[in-house]
Protein backbone atom coordinates (compact mmCIF):
# COMPACT_ATOMS: atom_id res chain seq x y z
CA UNK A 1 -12.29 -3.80 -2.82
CA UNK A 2 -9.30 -6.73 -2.60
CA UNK A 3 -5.95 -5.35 -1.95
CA UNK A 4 -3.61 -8.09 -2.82
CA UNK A 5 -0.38 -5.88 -2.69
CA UNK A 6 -0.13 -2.71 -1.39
CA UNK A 7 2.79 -1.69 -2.72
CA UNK A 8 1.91 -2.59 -6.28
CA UNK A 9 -1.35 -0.17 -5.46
CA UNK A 10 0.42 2.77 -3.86
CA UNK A 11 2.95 2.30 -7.34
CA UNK A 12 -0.29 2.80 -9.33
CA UNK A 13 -1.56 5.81 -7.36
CA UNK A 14 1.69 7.45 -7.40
CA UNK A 15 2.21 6.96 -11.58
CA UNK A 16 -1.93 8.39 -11.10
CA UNK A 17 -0.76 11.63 -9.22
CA UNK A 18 1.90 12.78 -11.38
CA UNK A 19 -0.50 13.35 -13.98
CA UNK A 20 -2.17 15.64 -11.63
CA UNK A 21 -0.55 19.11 -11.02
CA UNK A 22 -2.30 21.59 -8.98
CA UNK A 23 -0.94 25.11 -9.08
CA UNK A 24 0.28 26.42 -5.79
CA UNK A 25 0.25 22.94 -4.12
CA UNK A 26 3.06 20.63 -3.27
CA UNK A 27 2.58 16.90 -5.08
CA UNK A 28 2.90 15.16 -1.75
CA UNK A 29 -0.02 17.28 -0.51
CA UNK A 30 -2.01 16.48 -4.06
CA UNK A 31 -1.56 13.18 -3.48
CA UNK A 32 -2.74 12.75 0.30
CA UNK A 33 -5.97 15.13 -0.68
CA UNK A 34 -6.45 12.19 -2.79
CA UNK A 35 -5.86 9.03 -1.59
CA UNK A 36 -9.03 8.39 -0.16
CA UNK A 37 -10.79 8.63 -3.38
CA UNK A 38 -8.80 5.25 -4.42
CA UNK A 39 -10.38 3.73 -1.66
CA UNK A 40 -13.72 1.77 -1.14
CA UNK A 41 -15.02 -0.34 1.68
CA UNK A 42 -13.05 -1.72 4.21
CA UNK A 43 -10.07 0.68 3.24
CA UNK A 44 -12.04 3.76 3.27
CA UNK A 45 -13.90 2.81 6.20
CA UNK A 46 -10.18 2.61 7.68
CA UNK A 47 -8.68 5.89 6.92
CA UNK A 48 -12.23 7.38 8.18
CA UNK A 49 -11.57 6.18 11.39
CA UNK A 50 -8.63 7.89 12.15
CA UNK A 51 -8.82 10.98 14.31
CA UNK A 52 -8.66 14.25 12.65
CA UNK A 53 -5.31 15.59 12.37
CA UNK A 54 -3.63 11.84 12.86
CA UNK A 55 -2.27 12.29 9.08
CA UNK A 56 0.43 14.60 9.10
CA UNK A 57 2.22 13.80 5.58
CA UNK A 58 2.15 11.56 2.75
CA UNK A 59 4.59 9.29 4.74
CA UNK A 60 2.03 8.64 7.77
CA UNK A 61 -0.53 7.77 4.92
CA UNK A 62 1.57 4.99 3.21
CA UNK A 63 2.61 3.54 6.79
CA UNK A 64 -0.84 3.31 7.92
CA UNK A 65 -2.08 1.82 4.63
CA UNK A 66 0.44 -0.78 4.84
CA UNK A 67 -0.01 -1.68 8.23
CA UNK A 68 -3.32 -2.36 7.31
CA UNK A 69 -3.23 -4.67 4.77
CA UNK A 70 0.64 -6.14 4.64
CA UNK A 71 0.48 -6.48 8.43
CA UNK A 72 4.11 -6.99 10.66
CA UNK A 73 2.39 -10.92 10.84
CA UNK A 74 2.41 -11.31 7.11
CA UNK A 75 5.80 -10.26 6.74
CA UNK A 76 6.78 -12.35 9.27
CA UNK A 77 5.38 -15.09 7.67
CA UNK A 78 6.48 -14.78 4.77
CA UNK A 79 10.63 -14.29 6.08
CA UNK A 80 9.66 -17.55 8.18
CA UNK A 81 8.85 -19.72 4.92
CA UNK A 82 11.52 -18.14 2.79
CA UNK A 83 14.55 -20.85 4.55
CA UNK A 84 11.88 -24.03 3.67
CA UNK A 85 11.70 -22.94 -0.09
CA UNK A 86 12.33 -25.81 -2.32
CA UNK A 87 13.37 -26.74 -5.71
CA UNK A 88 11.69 -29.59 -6.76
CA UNK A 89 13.49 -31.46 -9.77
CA UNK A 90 12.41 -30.66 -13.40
CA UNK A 91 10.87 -27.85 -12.03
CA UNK A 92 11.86 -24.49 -13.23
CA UNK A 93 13.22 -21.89 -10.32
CA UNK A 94 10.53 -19.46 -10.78
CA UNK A 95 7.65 -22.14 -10.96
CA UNK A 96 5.76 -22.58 -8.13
């Protein structure tokens, strides 16, 4: 499983989950019960790893699932290039 944007999949769980109500449980807690039923390979092998009880709410499961695949170095990388961007003539802005 390719993760290209893991925002854009965390959008698409979350528009998942509120189809999903559970009597008696919070949605936050519905959706962390979940979350590693989205994942395959790599990813699940990731949130596996973690030590029991490292997951404390829905928040520490969206940080870690970022950090893994939009690491601090690809956001870095990305504000770095952002200065050098170039229109190039008869090119429309949005073009690349």
């Amino acid at each position: 499983m390719v993760i290209e944007d893991p925002y854009l999949f965390i959008h698409g769980f979350d528009v998942v989950c509120l189809l999903i109500e559970m009597p008696r449980m919070p949605s936050d807690v519905v959706r962390m019960k979940f979350f590693l039923f989205t994942l395959k390979d790599d990813g699940e092998r990731c949130m596996y790893s973690l030590k029991v009880g490292s997951i404390k709410s829905l928040d520490s499961v969206v940080d870690i699932f970022v950090k893994k695949y939009f690491p601090t170095s690809k956001t870095l990388r990305l504000q770095n290039a952002i200065p050098s961007f170039v229109q190039l003539e008869h090119k429309p802005f949005g073009e690349i």
